[in-house]
N, C-alpha and C. Protein backbone atom coordinates (compact mmCIF):
# COMPACT_ATOMS: atom_id res chain seq x y z
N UNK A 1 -13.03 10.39 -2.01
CA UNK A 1 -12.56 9.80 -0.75
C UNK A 1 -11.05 9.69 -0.80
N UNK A 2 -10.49 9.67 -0.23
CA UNK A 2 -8.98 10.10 0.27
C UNK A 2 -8.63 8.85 1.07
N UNK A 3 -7.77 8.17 0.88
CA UNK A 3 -7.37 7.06 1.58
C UNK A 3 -5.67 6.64 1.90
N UNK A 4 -5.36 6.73 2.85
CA UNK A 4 -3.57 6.69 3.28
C UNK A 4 -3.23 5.13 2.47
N UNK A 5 -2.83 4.76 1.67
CA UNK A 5 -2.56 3.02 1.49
C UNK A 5 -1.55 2.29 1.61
N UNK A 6 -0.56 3.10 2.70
CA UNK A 6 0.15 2.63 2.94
C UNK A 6 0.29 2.31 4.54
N UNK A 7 0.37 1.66 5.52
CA UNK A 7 0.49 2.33 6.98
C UNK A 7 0.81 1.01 7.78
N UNK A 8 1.41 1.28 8.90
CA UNK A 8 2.13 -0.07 9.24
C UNK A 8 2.11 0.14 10.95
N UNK A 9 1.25 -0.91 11.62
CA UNK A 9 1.17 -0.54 13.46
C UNK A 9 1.89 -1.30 13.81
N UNK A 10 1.46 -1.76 15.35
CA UNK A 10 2.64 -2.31 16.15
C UNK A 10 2.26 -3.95 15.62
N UNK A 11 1.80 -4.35 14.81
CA UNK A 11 1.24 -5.72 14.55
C UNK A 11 2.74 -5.95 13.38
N UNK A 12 3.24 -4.83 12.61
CA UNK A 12 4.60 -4.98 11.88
C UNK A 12 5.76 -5.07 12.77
N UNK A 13 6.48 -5.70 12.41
CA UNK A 13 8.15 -5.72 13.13
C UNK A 13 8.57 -4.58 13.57
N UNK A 14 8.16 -4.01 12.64
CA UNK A 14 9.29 -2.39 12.57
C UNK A 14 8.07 -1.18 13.21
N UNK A 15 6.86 -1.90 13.14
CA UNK A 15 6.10 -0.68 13.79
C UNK A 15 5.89 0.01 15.05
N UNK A 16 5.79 0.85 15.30
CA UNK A 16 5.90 1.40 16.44
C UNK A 16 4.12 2.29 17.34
N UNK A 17 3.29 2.09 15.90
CA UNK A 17 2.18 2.55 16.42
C UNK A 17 0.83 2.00 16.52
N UNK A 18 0.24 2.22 17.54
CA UNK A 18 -0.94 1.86 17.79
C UNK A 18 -2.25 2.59 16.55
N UNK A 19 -3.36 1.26 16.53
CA UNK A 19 -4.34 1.72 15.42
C UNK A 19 -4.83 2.77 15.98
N UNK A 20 -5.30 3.11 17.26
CA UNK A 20 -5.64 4.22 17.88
C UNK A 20 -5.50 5.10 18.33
N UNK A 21 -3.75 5.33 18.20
CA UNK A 21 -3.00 6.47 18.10
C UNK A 21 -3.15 7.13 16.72
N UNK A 22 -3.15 6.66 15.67
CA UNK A 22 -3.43 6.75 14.30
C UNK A 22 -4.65 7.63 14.33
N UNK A 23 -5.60 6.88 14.73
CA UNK A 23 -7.19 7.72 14.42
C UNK A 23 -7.27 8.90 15.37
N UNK A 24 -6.52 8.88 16.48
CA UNK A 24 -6.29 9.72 17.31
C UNK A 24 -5.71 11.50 16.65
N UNK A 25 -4.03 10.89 15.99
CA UNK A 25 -3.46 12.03 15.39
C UNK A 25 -4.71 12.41 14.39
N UNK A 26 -5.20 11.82 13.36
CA UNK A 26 -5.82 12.04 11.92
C UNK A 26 -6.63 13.13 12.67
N UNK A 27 -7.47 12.94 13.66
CA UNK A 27 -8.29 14.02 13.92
C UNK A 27 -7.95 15.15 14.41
N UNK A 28 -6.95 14.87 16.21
CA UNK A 28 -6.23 16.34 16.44
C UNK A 28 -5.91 16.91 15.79
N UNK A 29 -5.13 16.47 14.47
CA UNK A 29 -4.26 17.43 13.23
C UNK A 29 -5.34 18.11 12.03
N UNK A 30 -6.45 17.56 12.34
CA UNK A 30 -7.63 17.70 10.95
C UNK A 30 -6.56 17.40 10.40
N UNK A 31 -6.28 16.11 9.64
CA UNK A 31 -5.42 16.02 8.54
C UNK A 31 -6.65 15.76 7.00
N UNK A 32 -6.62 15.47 5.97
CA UNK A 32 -7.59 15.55 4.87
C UNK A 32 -7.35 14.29 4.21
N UNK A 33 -7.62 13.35 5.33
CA UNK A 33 -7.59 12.06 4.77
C UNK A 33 -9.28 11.57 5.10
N UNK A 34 -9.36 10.28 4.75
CA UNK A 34 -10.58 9.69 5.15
C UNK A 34 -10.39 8.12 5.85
N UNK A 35 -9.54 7.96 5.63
CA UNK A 35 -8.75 6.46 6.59
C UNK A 35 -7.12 6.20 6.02
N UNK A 36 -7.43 4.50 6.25
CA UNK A 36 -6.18 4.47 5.91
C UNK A 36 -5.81 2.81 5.81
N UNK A 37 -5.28 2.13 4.98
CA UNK A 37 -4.78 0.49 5.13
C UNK A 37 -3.94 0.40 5.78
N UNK A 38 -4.13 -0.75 6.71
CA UNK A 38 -2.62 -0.74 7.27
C UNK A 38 -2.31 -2.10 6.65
N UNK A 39 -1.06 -2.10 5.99
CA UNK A 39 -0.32 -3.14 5.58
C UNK A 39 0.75 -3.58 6.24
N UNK A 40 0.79 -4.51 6.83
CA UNK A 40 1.74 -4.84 7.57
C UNK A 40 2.86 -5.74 7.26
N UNK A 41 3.68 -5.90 7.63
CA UNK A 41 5.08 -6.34 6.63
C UNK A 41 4.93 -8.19 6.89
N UNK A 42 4.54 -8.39 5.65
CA UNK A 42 4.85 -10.22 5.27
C UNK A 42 3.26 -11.27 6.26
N UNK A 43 2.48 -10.26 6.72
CA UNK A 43 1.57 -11.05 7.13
C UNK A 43 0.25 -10.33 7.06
N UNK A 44 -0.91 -10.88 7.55
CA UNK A 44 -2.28 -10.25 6.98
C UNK A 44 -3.54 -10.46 8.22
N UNK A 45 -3.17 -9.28 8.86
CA UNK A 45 -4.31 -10.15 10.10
C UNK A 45 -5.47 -9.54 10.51
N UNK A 46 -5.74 -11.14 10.19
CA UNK A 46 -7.05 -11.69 10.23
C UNK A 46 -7.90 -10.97 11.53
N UNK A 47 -6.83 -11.18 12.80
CA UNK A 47 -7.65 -11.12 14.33
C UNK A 47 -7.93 -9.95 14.62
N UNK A 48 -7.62 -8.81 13.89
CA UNK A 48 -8.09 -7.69 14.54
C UNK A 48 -9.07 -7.01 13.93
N UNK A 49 -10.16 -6.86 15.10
CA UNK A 49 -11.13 -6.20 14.27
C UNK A 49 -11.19 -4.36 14.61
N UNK A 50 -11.10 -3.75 13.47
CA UNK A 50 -10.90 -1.94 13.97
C UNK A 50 -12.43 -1.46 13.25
N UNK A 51 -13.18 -1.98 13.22
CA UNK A 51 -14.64 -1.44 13.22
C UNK A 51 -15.10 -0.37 14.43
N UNK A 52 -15.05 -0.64 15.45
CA UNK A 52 -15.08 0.12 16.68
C UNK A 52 -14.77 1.31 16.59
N UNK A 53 -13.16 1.04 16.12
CA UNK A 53 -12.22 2.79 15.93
C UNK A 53 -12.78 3.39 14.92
N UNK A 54 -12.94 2.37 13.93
CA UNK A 54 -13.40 3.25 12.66
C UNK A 54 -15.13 4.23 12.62
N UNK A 55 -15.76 3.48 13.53
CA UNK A 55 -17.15 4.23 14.08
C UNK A 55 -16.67 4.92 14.87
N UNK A 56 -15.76 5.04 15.66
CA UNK A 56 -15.82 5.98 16.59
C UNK A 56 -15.01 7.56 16.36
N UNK A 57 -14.15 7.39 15.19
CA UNK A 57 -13.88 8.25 14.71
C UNK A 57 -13.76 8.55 13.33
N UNK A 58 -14.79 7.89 12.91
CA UNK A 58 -15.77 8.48 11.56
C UNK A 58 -14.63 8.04 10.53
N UNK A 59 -13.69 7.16 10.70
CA UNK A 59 -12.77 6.65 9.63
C UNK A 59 -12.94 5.45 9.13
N UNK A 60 -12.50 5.37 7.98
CA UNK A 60 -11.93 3.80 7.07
C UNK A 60 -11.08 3.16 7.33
N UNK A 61 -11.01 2.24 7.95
CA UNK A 61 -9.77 1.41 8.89
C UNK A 61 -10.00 0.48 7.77
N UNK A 62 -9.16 -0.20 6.99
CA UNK A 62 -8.90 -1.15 6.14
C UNK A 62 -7.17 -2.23 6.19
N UNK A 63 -7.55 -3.33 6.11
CA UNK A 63 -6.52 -3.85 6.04
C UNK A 63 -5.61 -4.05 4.64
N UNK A 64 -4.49 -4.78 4.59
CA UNK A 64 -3.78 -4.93 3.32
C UNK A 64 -2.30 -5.75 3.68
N UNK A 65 -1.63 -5.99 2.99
CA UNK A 65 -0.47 -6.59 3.36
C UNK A 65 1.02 -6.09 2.11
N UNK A 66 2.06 -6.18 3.23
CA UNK A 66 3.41 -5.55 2.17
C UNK A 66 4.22 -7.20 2.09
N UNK A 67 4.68 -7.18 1.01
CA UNK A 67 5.47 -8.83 0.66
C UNK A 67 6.65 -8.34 -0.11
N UNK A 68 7.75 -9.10 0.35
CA UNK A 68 8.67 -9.05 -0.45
C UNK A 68 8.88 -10.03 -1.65
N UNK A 69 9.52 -9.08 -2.70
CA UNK A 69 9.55 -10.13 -3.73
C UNK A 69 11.05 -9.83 -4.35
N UNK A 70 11.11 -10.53 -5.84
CA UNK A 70 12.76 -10.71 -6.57
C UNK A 70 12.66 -9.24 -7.17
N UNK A 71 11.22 -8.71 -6.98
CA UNK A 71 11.43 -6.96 -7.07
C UNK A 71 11.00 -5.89 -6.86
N UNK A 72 10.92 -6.08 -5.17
CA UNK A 72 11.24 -5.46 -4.17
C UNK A 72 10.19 -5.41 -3.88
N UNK A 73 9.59 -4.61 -2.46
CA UNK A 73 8.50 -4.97 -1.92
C UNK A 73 6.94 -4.69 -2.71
N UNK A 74 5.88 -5.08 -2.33
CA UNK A 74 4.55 -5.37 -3.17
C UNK A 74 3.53 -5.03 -1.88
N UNK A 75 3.00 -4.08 -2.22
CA UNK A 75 1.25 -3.89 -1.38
C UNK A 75 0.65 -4.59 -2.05
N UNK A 76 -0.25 -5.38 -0.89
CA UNK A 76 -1.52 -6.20 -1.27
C UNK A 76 -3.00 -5.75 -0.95
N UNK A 77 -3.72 -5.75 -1.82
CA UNK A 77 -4.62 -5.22 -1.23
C UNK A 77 -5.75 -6.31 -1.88
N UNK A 78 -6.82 -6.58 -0.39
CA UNK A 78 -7.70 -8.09 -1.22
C UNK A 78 -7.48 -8.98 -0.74
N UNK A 79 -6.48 -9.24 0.49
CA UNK A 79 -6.18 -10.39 0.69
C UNK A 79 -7.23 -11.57 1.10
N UNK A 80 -6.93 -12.53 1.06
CA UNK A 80 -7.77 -13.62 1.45
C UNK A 80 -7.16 -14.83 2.01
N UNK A 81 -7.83 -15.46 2.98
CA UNK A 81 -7.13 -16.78 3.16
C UNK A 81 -6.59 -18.04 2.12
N UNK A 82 -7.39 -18.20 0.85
CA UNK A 82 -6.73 -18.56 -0.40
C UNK A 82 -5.54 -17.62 -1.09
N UNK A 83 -5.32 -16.61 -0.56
CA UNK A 83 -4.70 -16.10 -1.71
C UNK A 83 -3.22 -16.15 -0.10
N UNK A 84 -3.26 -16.63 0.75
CA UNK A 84 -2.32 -16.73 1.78
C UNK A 84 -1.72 -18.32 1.86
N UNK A 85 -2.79 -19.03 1.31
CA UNK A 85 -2.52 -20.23 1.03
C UNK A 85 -1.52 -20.48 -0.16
N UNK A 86 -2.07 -19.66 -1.10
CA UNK A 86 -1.33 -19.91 -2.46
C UNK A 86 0.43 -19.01 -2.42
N UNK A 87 0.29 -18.27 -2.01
CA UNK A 87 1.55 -17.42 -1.38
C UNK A 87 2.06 -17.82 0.12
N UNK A 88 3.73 -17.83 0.48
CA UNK A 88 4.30 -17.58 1.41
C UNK A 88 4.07 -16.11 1.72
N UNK A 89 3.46 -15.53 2.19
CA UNK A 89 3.59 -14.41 2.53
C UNK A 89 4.56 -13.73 3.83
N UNK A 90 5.35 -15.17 4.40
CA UNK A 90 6.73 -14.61 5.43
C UNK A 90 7.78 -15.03 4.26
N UNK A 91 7.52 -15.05 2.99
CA UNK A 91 8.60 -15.33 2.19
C UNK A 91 9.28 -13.58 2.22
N UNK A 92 10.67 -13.89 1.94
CA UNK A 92 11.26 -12.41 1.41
C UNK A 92 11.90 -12.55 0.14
N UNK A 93 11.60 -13.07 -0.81
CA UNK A 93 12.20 -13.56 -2.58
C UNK A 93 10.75 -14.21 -2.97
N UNK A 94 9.67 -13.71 -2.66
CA UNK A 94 8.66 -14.10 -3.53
C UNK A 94 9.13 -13.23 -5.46
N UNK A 95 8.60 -14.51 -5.87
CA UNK A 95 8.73 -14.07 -7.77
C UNK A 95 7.14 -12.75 -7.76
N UNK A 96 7.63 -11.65 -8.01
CA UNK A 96 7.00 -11.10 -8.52
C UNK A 96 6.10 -10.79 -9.63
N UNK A 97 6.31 -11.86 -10.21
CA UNK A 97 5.49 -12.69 -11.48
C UNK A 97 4.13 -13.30 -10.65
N UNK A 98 4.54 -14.13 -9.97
CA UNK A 98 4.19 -15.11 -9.36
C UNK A 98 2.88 -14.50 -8.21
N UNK A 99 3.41 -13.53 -7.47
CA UNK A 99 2.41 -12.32 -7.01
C UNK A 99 1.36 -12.09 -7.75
N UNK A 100 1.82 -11.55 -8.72
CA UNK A 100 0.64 -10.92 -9.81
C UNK A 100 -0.03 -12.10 -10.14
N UNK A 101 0.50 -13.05 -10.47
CA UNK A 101 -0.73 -14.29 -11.53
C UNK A 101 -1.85 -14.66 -10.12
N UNK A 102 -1.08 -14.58 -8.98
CA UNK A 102 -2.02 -15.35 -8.05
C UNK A 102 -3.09 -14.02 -7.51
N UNK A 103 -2.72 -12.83 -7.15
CA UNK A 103 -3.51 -11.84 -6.74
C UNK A 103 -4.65 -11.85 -7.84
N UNK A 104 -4.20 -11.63 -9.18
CA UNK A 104 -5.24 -11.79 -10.01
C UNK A 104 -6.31 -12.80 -10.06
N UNK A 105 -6.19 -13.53 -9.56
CA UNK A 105 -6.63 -15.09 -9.85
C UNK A 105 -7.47 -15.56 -8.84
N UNK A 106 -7.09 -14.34 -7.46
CA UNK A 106 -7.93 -14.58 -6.44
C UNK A 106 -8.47 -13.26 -5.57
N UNK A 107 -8.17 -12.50 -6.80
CA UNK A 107 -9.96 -11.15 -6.75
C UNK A 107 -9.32 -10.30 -5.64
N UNK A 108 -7.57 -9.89 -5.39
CA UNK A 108 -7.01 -9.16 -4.91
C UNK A 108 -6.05 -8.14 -5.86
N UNK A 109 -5.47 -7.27 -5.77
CA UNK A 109 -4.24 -6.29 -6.58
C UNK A 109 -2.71 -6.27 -5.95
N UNK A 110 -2.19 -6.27 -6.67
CA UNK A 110 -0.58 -6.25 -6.17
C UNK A 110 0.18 -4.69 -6.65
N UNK A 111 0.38 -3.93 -6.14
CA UNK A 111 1.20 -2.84 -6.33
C UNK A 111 2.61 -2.50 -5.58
N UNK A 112 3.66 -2.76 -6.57
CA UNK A 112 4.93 -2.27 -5.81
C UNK A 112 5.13 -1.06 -5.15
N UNK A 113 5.75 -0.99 -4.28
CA UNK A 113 6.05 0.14 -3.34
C UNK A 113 7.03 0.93 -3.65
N UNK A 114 6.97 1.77 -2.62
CA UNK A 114 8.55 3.01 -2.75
C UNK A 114 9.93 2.11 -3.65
N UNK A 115 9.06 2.45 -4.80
CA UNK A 115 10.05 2.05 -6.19
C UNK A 115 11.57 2.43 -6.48
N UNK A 116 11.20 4.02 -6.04
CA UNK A 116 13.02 4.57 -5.89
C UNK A 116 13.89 3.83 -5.23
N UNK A 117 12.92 3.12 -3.89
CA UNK A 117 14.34 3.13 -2.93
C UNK A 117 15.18 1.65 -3.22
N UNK A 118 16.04 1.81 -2.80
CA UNK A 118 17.33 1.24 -2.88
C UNK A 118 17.43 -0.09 -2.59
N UNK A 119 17.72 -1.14 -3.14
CA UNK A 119 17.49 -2.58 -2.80
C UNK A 119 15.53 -3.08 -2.87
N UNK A 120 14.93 -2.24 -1.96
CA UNK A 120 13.73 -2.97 -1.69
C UNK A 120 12.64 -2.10 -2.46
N UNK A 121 13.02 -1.02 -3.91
CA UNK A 121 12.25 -1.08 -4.77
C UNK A 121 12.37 -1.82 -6.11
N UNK A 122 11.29 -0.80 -7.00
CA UNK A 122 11.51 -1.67 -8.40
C UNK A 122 12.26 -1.35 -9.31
N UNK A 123 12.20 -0.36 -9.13
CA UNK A 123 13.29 0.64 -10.14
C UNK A 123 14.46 -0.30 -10.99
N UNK A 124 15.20 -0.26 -9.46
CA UNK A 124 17.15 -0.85 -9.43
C UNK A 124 16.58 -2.43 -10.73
N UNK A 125 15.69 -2.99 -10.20
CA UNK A 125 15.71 -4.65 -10.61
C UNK A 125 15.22 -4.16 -12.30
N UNK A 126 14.17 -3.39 -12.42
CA UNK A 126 13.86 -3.30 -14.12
C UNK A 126 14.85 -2.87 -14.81
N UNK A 127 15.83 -1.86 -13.89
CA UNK A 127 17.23 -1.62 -14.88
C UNK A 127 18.00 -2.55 -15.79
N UNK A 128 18.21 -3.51 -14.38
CA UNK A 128 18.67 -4.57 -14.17
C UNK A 128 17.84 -5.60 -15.31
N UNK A 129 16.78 -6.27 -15.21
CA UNK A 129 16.16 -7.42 -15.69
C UNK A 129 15.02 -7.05 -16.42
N UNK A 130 14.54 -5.92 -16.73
CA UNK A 130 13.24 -5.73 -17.60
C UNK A 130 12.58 -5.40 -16.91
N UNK A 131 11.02 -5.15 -17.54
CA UNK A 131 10.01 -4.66 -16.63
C UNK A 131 9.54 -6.56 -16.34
N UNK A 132 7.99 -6.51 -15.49
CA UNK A 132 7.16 -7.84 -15.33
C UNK A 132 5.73 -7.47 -15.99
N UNK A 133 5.71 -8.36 -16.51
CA UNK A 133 4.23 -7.79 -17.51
C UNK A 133 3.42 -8.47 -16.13
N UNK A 134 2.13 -7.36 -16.04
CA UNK A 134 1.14 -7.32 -15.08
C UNK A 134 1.31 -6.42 -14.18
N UNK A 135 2.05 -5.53 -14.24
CA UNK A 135 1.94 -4.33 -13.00
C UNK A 135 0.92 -3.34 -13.62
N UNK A 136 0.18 -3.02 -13.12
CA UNK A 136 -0.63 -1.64 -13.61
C UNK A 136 -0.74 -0.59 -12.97
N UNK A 137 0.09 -0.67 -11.59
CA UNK A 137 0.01 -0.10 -10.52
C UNK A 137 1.01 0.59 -9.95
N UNK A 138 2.10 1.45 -9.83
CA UNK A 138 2.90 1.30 -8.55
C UNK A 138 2.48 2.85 -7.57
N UNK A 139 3.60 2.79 -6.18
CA UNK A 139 3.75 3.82 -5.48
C UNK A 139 4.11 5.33 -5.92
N UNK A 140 3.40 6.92 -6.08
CA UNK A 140 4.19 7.04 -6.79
C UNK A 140 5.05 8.23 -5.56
N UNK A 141 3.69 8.44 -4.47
CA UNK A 141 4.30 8.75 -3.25
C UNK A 141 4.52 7.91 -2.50
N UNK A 142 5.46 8.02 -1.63
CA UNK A 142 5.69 7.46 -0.24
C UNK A 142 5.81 8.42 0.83
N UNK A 143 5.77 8.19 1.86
CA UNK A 143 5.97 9.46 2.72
C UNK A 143 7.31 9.48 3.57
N UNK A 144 7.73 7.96 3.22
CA UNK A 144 9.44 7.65 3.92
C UNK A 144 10.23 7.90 2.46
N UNK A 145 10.20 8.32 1.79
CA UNK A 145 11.15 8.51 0.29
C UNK A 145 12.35 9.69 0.77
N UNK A 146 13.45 9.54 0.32
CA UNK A 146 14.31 10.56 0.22
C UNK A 146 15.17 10.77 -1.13
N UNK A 147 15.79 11.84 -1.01
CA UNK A 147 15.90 12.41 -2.44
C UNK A 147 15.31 12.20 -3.78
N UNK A 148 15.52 11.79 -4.53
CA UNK A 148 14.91 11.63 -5.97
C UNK A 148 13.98 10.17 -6.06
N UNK A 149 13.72 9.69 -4.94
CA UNK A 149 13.11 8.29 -4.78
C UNK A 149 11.49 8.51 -5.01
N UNK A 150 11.21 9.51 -5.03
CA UNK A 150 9.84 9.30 -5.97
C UNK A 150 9.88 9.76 -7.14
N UNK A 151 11.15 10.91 -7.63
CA UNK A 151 11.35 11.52 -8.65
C UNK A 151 11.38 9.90 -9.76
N UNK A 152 12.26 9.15 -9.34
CA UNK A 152 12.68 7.83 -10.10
C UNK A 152 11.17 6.83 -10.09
N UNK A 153 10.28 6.58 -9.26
CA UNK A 153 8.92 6.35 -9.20
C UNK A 153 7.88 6.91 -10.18
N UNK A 154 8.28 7.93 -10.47
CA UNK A 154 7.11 8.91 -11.36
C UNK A 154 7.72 8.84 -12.69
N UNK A 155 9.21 8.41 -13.12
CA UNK A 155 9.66 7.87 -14.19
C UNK A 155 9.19 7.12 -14.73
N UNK A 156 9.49 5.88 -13.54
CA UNK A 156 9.29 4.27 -14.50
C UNK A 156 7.66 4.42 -14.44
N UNK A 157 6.58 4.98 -14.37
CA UNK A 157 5.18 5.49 -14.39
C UNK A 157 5.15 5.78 -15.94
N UNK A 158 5.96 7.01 -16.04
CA UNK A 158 5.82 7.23 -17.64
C UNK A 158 6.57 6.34 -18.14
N UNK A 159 7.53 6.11 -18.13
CA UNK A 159 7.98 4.92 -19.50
C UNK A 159 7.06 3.86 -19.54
N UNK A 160 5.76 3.65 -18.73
CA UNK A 160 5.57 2.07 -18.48
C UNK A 160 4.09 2.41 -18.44
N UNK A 161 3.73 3.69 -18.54
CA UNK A 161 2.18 3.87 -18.86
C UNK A 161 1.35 2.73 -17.36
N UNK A 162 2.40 3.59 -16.13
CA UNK A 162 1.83 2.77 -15.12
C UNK A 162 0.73 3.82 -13.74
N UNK A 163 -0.78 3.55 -13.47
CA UNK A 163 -1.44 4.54 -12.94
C UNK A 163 -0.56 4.33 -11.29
N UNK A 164 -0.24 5.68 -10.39
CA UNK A 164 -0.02 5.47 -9.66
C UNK A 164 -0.64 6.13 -8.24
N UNK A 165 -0.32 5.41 -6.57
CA UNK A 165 -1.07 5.56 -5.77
C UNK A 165 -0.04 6.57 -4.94
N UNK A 166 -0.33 7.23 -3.47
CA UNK A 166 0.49 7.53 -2.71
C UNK A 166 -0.32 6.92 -1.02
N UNK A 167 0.99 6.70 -0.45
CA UNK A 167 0.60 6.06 0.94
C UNK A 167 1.97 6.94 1.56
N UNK A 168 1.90 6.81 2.78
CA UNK A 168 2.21 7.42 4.32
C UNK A 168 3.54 6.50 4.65
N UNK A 169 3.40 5.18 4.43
CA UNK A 169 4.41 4.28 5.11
C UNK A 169 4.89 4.46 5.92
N UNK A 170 3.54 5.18 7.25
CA UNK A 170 4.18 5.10 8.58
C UNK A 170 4.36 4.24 9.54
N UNK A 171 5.51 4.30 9.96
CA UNK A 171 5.90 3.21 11.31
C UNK A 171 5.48 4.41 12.63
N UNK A 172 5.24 5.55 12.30
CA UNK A 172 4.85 5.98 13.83
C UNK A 172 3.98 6.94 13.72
N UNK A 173 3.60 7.37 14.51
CA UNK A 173 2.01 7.94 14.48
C UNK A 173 1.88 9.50 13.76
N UNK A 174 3.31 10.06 13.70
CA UNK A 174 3.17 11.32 13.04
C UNK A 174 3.09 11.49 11.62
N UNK A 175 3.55 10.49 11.44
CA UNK A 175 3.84 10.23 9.82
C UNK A 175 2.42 9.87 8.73
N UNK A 176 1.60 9.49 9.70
CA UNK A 176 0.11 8.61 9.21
C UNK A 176 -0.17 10.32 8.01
N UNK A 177 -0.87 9.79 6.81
CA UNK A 177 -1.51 10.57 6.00
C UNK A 177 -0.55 11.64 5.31
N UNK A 178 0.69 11.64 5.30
CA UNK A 178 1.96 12.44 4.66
C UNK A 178 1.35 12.23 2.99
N UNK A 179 1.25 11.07 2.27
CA UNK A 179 0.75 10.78 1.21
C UNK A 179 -0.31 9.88 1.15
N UNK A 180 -0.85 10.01 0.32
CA UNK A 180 -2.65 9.30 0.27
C UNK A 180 -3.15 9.13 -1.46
N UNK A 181 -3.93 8.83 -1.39
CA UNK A 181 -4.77 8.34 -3.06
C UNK A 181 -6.00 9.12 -2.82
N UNK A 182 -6.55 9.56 -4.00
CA UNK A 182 -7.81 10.15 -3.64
C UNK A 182 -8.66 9.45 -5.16
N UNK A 183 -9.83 8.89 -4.48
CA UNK A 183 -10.82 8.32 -5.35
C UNK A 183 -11.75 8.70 -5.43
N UNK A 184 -12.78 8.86 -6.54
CA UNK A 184 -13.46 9.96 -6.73
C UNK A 184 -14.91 9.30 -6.21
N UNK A 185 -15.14 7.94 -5.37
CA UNK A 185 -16.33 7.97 -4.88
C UNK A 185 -15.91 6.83 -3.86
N UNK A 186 -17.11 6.39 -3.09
CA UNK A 186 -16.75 6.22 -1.53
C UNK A 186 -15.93 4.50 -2.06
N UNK A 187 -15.21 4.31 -0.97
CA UNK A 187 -14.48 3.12 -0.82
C UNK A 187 -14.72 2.51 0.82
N UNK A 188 -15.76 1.30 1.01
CA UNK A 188 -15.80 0.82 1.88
C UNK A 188 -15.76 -0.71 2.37
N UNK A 189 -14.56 -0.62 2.23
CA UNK A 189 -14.09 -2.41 2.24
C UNK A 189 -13.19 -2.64 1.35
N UNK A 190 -12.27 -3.95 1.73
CA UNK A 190 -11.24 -4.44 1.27
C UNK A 190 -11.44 -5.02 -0.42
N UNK A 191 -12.57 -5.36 -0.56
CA UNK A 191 -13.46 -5.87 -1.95
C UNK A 191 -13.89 -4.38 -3.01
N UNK A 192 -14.32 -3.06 -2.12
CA UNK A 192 -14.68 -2.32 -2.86
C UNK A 192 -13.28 -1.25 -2.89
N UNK A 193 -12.01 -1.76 -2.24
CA UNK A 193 -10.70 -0.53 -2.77
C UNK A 193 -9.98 -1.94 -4.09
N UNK A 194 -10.19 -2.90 -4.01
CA UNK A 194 -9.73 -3.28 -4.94
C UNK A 194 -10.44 -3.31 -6.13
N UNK A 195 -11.79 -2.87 -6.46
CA UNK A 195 -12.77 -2.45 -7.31
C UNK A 195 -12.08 -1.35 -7.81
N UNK A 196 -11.94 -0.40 -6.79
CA UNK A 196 -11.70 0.80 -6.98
C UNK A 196 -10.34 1.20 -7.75
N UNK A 197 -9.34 0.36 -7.23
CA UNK A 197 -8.02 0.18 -7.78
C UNK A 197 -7.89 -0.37 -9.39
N UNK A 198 -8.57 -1.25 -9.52
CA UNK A 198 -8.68 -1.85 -11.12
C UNK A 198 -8.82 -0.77 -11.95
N UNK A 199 -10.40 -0.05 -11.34
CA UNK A 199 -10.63 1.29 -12.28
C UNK A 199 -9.99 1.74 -12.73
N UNK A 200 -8.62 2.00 -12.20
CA UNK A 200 -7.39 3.37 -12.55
C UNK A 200 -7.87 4.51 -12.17
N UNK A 201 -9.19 4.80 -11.75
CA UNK A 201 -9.78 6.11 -11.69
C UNK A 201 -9.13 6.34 -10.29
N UNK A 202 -8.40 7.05 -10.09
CA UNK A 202 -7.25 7.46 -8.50
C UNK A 202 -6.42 9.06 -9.01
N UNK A 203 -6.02 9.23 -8.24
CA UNK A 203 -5.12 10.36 -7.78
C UNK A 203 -4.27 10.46 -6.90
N UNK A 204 -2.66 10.27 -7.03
CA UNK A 204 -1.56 10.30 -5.71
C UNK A 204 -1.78 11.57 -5.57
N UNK A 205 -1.53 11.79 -4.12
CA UNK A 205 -1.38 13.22 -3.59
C UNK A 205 -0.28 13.05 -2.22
N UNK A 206 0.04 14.27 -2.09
CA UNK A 206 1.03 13.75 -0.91
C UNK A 206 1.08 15.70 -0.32
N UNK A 207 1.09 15.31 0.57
CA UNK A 207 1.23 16.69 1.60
C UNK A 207 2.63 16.98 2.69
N UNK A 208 3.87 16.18 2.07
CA UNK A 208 5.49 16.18 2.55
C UNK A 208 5.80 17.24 2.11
């Protein structure tokens, strides 16, 4: 199963696309995905339900959430109303320590994002301050990356013996499924991609 895990609609600040423009492109384009999370920047919502879209065009509509932290932004995947309680999630300097102990603790995963990039990955800060013990995870595609910003992603992977995912990080509807994860059996629900994620059993792929 093939899954976009990165993706961001008009429910993000910065987004510009509808969930149903999304399921819309995936099919006109036959693109070779099978859904997609949308994580939306610093919040996690609850109110929308995309079951409908997802029956109606044979996709995995899954939710997730992006948080900023002291190093740099973090996909969530798992969220829960305890684990929103225990986190600011409109924070932008959440401790990235602090991420990890609580995601763990409340049966969700934390994976940093487009690591290369500049200020709002992880890269710059481990130079800087060390690694954080508890990542097992990061981005290693993105589909918004430029120049060597995944090249530097697929680095700190090997020095750090870290498994990694690829997501789309689209803000608009063309961009949906550029990079994706592929897991080698079905993923249906927010409980069974973070199953799936622990495994390590994944594959980034990216089609940029």
């Amino acid at each position: 199963m093939i899954l976009d895990l990165h993706a961001h609609s008009i429910k993000s600040d910065d987004g510009r696309a509808k969930v149903e423009n999304y399921c819309q492109w995936i099919r006109r384009k036959e693109l070779p995905i099978d859904g997609f999370v949308l994580t939306e920047h610093r919040l996690f919502d609850f109110d929308s339900d995309y079951q409908p879209l997802a029956d109606e065009f044979d996709l995995c509509i899954l939710k997730g959430s992006e948080v900023e932290t002291d190093y740099g932004h973090v996909l969530v995947f798992g969220v829960s109303q305890e684990l929103m309680d225990a986190l600011d999630f409109t924070s932008i300097r959440l401790p990235l320590a602090r991420v990890l102990e609580e995601t763990e603790r409340h049966d969700a995963i934390a994976v940093p994002c487009h690591p290369g990039r500049t200020r709002v990955g992880m890269c710059a800060h481990v130079e800087e301050r060390g690694i954080v013990p508890g990542v097992r995870i990061i981005e290693l595609y993105n589909g918004g990356s430029r120049g060597r910003e995944d090249a530097a992603a697929h680095l700190l992977a090997e020095e750090n013996g870290y498994q990694g995912i690829g997501g789309s990080d689209a803000h608009i509807v063309s961009h949906i499924g550029r990079c994706a994860t592929r897991f080698p059996g079905p993923v249906d629900g927010e409980a069974s991609l973070v199953e799936a994620l622990r495994s390590l059993d994944f594959e980034a792929v990216t089609w940029k």
